[in-house]
Protein backbone atom coordinates (compact mmCIF):
# COMPACT_ATOMS: atom_id res chain seq x y z
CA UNK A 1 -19.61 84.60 170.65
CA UNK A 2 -18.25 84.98 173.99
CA UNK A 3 -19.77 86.92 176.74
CA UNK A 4 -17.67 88.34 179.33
CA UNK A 5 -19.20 90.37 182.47
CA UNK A 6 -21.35 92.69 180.48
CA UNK A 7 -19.71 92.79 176.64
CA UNK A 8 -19.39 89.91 174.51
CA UNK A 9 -16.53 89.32 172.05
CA UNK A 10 -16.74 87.04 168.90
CA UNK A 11 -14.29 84.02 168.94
CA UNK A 12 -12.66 85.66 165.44
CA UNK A 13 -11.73 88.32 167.20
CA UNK A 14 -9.77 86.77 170.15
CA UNK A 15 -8.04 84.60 166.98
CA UNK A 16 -6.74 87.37 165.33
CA UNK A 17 -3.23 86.99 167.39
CA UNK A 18 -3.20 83.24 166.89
CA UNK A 19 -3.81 83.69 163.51
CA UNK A 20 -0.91 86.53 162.72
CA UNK A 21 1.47 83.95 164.62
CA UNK A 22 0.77 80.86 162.66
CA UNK A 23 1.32 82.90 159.44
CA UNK A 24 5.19 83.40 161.02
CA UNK A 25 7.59 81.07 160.53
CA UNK A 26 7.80 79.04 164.02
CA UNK A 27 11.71 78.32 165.47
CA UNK A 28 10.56 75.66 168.27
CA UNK A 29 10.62 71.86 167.54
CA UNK A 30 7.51 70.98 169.59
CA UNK A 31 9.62 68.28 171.08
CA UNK A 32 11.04 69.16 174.78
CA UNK A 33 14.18 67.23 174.45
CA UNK A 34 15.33 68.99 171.26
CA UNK A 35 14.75 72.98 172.27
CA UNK A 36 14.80 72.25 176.23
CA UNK A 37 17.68 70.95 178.56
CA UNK A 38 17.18 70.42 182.08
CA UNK A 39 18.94 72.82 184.63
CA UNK A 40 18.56 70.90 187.48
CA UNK A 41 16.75 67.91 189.34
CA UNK A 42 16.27 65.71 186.02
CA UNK A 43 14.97 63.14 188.63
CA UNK A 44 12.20 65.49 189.38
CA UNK A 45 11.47 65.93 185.17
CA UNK A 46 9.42 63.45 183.33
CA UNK A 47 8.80 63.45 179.35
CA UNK A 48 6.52 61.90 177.02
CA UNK A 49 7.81 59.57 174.83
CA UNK A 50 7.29 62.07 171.90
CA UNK A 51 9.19 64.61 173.73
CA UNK A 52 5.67 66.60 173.53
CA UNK A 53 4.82 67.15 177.22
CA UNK A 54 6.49 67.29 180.28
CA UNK A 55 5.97 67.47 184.02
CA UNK A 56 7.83 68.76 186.87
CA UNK A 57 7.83 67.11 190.53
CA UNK A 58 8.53 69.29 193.89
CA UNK A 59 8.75 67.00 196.63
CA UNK A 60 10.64 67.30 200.07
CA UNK A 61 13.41 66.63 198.41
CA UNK A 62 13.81 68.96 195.70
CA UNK A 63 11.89 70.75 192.54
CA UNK A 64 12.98 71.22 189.22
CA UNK A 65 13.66 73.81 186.41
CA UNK A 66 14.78 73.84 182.29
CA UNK A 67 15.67 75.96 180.17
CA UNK A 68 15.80 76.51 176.29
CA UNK A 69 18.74 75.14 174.47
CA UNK A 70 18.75 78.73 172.54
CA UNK A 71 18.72 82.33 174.05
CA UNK A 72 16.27 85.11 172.38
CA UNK A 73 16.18 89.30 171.95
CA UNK A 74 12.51 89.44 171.68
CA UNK A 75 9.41 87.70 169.80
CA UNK A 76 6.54 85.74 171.94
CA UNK A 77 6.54 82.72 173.73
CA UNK A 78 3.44 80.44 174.14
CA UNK A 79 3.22 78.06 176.81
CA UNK A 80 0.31 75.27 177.90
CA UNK A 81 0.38 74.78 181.13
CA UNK A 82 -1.69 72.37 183.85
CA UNK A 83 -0.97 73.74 187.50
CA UNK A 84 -0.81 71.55 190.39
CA UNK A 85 -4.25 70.17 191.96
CA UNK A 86 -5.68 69.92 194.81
CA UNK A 87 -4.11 71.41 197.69
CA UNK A 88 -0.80 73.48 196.50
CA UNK A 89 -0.17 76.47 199.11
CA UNK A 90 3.48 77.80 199.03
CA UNK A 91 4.66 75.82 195.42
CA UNK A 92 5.33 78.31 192.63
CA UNK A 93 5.28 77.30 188.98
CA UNK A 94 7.21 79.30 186.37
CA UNK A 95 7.29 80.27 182.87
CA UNK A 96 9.55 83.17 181.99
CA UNK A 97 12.62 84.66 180.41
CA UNK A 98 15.64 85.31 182.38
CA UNK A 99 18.44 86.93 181.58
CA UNK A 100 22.16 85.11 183.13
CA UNK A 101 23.87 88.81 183.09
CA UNK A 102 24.65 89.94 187.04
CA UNK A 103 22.54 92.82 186.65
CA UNK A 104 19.77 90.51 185.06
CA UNK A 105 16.48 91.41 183.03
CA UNK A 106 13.64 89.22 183.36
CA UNK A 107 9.62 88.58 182.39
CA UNK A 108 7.55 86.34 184.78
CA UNK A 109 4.67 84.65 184.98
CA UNK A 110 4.42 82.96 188.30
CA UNK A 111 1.61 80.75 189.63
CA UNK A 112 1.18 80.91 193.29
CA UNK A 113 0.04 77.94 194.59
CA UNK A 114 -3.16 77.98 196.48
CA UNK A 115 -5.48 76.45 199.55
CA UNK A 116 -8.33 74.57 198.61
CA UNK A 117 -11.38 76.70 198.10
CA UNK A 118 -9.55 79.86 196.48
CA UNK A 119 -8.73 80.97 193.51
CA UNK A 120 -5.57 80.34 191.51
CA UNK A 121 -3.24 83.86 191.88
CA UNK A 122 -1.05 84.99 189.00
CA UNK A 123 1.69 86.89 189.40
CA UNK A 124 3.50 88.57 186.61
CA UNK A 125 6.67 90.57 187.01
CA UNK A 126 9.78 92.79 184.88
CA UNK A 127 13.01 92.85 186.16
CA UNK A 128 15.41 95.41 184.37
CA UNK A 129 19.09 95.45 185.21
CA UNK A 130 18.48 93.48 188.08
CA UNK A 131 15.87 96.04 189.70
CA UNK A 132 12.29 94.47 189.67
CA UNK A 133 9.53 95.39 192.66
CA UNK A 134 6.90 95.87 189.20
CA UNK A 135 4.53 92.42 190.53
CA UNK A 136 1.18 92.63 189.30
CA UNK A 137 -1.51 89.74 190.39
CA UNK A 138 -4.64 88.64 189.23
CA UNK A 139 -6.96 85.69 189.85
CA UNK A 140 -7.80 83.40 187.25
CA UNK A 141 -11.52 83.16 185.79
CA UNK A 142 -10.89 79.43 185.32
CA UNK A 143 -9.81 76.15 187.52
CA UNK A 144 -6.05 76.24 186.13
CA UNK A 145 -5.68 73.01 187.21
CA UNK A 146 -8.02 70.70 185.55
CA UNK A 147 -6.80 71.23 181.81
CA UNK A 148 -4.07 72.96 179.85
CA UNK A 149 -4.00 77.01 179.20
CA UNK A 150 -1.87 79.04 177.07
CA UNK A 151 0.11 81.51 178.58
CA UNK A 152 2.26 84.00 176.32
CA UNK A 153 4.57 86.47 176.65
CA UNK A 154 5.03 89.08 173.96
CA UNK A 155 8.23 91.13 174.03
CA UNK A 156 8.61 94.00 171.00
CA UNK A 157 10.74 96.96 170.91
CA UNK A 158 7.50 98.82 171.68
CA UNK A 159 6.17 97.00 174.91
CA UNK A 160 5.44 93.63 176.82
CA UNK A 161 2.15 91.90 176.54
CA UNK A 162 1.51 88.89 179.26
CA UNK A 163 -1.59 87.18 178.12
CA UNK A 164 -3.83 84.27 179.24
CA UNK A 165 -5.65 82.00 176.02
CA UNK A 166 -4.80 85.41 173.78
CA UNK A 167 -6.43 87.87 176.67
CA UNK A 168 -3.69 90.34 177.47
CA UNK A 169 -3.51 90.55 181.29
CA UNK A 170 -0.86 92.92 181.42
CA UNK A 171 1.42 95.55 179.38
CA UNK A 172 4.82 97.15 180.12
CA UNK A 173 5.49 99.66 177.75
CA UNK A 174 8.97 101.03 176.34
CA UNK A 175 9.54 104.12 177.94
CA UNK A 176 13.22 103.71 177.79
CA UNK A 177 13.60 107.25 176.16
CA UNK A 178 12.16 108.51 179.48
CA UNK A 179 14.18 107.07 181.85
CA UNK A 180 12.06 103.69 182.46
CA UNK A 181 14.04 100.41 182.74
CA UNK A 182 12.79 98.02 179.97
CA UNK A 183 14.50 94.84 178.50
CA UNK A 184 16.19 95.22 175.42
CA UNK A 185 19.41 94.57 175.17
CA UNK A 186 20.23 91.44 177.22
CA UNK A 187 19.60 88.20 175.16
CA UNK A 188 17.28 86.05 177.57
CA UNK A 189 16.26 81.84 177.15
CA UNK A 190 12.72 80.64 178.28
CA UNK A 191 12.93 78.89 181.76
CA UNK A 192 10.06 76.73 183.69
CA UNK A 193 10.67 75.45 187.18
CA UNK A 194 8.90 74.24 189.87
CA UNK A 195 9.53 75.47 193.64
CA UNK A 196 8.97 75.83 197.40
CA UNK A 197 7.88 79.25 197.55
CA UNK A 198 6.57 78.61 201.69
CA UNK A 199 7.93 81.75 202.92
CA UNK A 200 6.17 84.19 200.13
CA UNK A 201 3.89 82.78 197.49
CA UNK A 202 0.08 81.92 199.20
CA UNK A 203 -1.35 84.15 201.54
CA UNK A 204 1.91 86.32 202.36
CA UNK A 205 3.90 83.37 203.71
CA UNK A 206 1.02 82.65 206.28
CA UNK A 207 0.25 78.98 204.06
CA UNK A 208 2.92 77.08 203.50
CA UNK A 209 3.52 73.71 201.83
CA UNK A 210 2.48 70.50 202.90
CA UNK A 211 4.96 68.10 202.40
CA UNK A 212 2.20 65.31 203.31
CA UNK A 213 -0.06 65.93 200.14
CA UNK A 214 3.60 65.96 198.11
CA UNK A 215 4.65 65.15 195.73
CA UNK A 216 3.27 68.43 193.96
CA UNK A 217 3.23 67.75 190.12
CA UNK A 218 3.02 70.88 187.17
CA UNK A 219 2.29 69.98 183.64
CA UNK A 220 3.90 71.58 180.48
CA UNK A 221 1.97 71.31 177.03
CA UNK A 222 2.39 71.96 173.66
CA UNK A 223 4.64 75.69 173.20
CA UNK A 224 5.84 78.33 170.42
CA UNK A 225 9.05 80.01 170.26
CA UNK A 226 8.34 82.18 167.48
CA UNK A 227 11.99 84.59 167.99
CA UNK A 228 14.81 86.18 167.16
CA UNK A 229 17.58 83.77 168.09
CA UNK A 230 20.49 85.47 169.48
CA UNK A 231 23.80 85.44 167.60
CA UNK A 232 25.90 88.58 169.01
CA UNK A 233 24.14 91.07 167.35
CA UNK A 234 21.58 93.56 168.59
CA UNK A 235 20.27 95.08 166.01
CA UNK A 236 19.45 92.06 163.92
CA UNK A 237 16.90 91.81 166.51
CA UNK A 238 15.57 94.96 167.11
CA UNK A 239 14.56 95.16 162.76
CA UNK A 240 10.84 95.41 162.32
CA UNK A 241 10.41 93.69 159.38
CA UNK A 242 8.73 90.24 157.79
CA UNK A 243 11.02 87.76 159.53
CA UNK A 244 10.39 90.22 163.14
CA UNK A 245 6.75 90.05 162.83
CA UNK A 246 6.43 91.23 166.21
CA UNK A 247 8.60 94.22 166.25
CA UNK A 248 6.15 95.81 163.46
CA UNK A 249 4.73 99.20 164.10
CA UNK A 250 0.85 97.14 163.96
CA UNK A 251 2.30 95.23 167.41
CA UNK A 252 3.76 98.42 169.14
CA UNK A 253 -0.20 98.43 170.86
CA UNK A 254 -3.47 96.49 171.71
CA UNK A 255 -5.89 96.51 169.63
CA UNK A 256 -9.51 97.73 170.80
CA UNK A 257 -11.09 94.26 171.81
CA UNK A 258 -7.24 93.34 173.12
CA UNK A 259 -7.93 97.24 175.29
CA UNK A 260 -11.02 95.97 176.32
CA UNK A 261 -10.37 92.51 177.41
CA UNK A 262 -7.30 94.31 179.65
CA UNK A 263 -10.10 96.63 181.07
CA UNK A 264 -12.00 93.61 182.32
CA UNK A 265 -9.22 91.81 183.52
CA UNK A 266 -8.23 94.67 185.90
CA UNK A 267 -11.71 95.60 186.69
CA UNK A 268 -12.58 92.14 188.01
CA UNK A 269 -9.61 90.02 188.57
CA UNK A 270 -6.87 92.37 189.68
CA UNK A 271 -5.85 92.12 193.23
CA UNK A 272 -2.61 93.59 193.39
CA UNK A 273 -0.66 96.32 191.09
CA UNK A 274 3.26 97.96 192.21
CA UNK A 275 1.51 100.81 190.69
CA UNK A 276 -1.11 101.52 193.71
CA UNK A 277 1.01 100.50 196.31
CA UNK A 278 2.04 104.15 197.36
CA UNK A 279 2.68 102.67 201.22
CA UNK A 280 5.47 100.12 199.66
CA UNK A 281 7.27 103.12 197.76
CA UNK A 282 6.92 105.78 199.97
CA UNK A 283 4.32 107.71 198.22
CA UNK A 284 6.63 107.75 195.51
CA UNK A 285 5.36 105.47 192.96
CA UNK A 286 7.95 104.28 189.79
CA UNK A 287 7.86 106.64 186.67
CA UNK A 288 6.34 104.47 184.35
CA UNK A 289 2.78 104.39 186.72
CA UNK A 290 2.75 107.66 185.49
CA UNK A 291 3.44 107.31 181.53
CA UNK A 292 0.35 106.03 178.89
């Protein structure tokens, strides 16, 4: 049993996700240097010698980023990640799905690095034919840095879950009938990178990095690509059926804890949502703020 401000959830509960997953058939290797090639910097890339883990090093010189060998039309995405320790204003560290169309689609999860003291930020994004502007940030309940955490990314036909050790953080619904952007047609691979974010990422640009306390170094666990591999054709993807576990109409929304857990996560960590930001847009907020 698990007690979060003011409810408490049972451990069986929060498995039920981990549990429907391992009963899928599971397309990734495990082993970095089979399903993974890197993209750039391989002098900044260090593997295990059981291809299992694997860091990336920003230093003044350069970061680093890799990508999977094979590209994907939905299905989730589990990642263990370690962030960077100690002092780590104006690094970002990645984990997301990207698109390599001009007019791109995208889903982020991107960890702002932070000053000593405050709490890791989380910022999760959706890019759809190139437009994005959707951010959403949070603060993690945990030290991110001092052992690994799963992060996942869930992408149906019905909506995008981000979630955090199997807490959904975040949804994006399909609301493509109305007139909402959403990601479904563009085939996208999983990407992780380390980078020099200075002019954006802690405190609005206002802390930057510190090249002295460098080099900055972001550990990569043990991961799940459990997908549809892309082969040219749409609508083998977009099936809901055994093999497409996740498109199934039982995925298409949270389940009550899953609703509740996303209530507590934007009652008490939230910090920022596109969605409230009616100064940034003009008092015109994006459609989907408006849509269940």
């Amino acid at each position: 049993m698990i007690k979060f401000k003011g409810f408490f959830v049972t451990v069986l509960a929060l498995n039920v996700i981990v549990v429907q997953i391992a009963m899928a058939s599971v397309i990734s290797t495990g082993d970095y240097n089979k399903d993974f090639f890197v993209e750039w910097s391989p002098s900044h890339v260090n593997t295990s010698a059981d291809g299992g883990t694997r860091t990336l090093r920003l230093d003044k010189e350069s970061g680093a980023r890799f990508a999977s060998n094979d590209m994907f039309l939905f299905g989730q995405f589990d990642m263990q990640i370690k962030l960077v320790p100690g002092y780590s204003a104006g690094t970002v560290v990645t984990f997301y799905l990207l698109s390599g169309q001009p007019n791109h689609d995208e889903i982020d999860f991107e960890f702002l690095g932070n000053v000593l003291g405050q709490p890791y930020i989380l910022q999760t994004n959706v890019f759809t034919s190139g437009m994005g502007y959707r951010e959403e940030r949070i603060t993690l309940w945990f030290d991110p840095t001092v052992e690994f955490h799963t992060y996942s990314i869930h992408w149906n036909i019905h909506q995008i879950v981000f979630m955090v050790d199997s807490i959904p953080i975040r949804t994006y619904r399909n609301h493509a009938d109305k007139g909402v952007g959403y990601p479904r047609s563009q085939p996208m691979p999983v990407m992780a990178s380390i980078w020099d974010g200075s002019d954006w990422a802690t405190g609005g640009g206002r802390d930057k990095v510190n090249w002295s306390k460098a080099p900055f170094i972001a550990s990569y666990g043990s991961y799940k690509m459990d997908a549809c591999v892309w082969k040219g054709n749409p609508r083998v993807c977009e099936e809901a059926n055994s093999e497409n576990w996740w498109n199934q109409e039982s995925w298409s929304s949270l389940t009550g804890v899953q609703r509740r857990f996303l209530k507590w996560v934007r009652e008490y960590h939230m910090v920022y949502d596109y969605c409230q930001d009616n100064e940034r847009f003009n008092g015109s907020l994006p459609l989907e703020c408006s849509l269940p």
